[in-house]
Protein backbone atom coordinates (compact mmCIF):
# COMPACT_ATOMS: atom_id res chain seq x y z
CA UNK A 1 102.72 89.98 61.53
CA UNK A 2 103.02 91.72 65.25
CA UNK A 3 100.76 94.25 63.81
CA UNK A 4 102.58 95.69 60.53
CA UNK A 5 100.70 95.65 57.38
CA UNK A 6 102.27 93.00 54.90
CA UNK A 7 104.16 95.02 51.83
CA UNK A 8 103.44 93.90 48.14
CA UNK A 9 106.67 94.94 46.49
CA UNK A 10 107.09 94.16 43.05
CA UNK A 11 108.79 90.95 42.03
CA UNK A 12 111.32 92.47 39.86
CA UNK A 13 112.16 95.41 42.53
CA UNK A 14 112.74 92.06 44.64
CA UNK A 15 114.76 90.59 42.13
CA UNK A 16 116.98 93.74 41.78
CA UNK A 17 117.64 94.26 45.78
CA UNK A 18 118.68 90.26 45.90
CA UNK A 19 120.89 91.34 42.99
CA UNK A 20 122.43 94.42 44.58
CA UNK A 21 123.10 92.17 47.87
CA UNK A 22 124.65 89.24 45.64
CA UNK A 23 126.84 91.66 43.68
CA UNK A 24 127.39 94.52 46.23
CA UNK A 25 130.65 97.11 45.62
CA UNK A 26 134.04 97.08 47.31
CA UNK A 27 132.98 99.74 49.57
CA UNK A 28 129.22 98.40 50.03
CA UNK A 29 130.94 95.28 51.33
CA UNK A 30 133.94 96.87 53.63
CA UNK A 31 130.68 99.23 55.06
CA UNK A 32 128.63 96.13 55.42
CA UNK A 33 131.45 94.24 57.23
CA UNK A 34 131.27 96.83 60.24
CA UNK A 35 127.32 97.04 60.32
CA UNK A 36 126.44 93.27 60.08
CA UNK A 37 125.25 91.12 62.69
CA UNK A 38 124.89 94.69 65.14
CA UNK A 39 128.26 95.34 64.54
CA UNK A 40 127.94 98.53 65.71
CA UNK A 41 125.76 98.11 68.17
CA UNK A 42 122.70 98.94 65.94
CA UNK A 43 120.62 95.99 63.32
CA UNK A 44 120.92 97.00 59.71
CA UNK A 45 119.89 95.49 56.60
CA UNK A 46 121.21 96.11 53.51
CA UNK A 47 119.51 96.64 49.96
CA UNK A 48 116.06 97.27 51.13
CA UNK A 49 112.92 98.06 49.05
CA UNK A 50 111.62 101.35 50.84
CA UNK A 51 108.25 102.35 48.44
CA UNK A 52 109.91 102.56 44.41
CA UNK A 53 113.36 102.80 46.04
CA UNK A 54 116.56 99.88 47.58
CA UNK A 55 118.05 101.67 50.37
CA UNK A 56 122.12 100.42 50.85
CA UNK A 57 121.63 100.28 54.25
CA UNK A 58 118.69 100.49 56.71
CA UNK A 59 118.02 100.95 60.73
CA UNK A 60 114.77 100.13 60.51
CA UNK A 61 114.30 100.96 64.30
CA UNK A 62 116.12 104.47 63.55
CA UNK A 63 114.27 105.08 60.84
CA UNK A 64 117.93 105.49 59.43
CA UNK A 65 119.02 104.66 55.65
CA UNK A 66 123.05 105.29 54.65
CA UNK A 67 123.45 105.59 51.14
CA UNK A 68 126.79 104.90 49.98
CA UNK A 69 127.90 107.47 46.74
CA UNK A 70 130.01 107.02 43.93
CA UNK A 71 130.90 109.14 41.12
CA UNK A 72 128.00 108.10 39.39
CA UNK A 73 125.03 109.45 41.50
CA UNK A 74 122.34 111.50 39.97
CA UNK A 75 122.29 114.47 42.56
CA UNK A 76 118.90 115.48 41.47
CA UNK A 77 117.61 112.00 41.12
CA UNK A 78 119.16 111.64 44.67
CA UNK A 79 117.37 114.57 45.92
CA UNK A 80 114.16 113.45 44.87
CA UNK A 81 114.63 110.10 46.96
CA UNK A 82 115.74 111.60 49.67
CA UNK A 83 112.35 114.19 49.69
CA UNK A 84 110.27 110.91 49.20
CA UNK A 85 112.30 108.81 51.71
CA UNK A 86 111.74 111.66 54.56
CA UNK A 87 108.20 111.49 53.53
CA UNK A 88 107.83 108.25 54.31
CA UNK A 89 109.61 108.70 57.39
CA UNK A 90 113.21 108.26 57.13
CA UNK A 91 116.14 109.93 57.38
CA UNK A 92 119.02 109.72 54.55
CA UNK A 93 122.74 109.69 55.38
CA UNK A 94 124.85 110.15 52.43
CA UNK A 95 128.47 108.52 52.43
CA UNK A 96 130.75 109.55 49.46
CA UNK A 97 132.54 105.83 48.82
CA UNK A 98 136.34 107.59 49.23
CA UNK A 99 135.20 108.44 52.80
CA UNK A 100 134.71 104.72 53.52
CA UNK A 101 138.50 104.41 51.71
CA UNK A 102 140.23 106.99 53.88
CA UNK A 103 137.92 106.04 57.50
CA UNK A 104 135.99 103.26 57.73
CA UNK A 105 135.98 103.60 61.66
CA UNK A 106 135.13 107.11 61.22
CA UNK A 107 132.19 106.39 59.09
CA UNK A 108 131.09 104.25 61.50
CA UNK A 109 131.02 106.33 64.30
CA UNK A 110 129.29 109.24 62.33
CA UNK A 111 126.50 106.96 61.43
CA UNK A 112 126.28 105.73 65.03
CA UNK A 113 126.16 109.46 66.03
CA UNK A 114 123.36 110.17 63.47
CA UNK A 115 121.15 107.31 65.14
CA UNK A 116 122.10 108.76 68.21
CA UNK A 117 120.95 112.33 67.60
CA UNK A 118 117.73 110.89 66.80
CA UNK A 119 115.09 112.51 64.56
């Protein structure tokens, strides 16, 4: 595997992130429609298992995960990820799902600029 160690992620986490991808929001999918295939000039994924967690969307060369937020989002839950996520290495950008409603360009371009800061 080009020297990466093979991850054992659980089969129902598995089962979950193919969920989530199936049956993705409105505003996962508009997001997704700009990001796919290097859209914006960077590879994402989408609905990634990242240790206990599925990231919305991941740079994996970045080291770059967008989250996109609803009204429902657990702020301290989300805090807690995001701790655990930068342990592991990455760096959380979180979009609130009107923002992708009002400027889907502009959300583009301010996660472009985020992998472009770097680290």
């Amino acid at each position: 595997m080009h020297g990466r160690t093979p991850r054992t992620i659980p089969p129902d986490q598995l089962a979950r992130a193919k969920a989530l991808r199936t049956n993705g929001t409105r505003h996962e999918a508009l997001l997704w429609s700009k990001l796919r295939n290097s859209g914006c000039g960077h590879k994402f994924s989408r609905q990634i298992s990242i240790g206990p967690w599925i990231a919305d969307f991941v740079c994996r060369r970045h080291q770059l995960i967008v989250e996109l937020d609803g009204a429902c989002h657990d702020v301290v839950r989300d805090a807690r990820r995001d701790v655990d996520l930068a342990a592991r290495g990455y760096r959380v950008v979180r979009i609130p799902n009107w923002a992708v409603d009002q400027d889907l360009d502009g959300v583009v371009r301010q996660i472009v600029a985020e992998i472009e800061a770097g680290p």
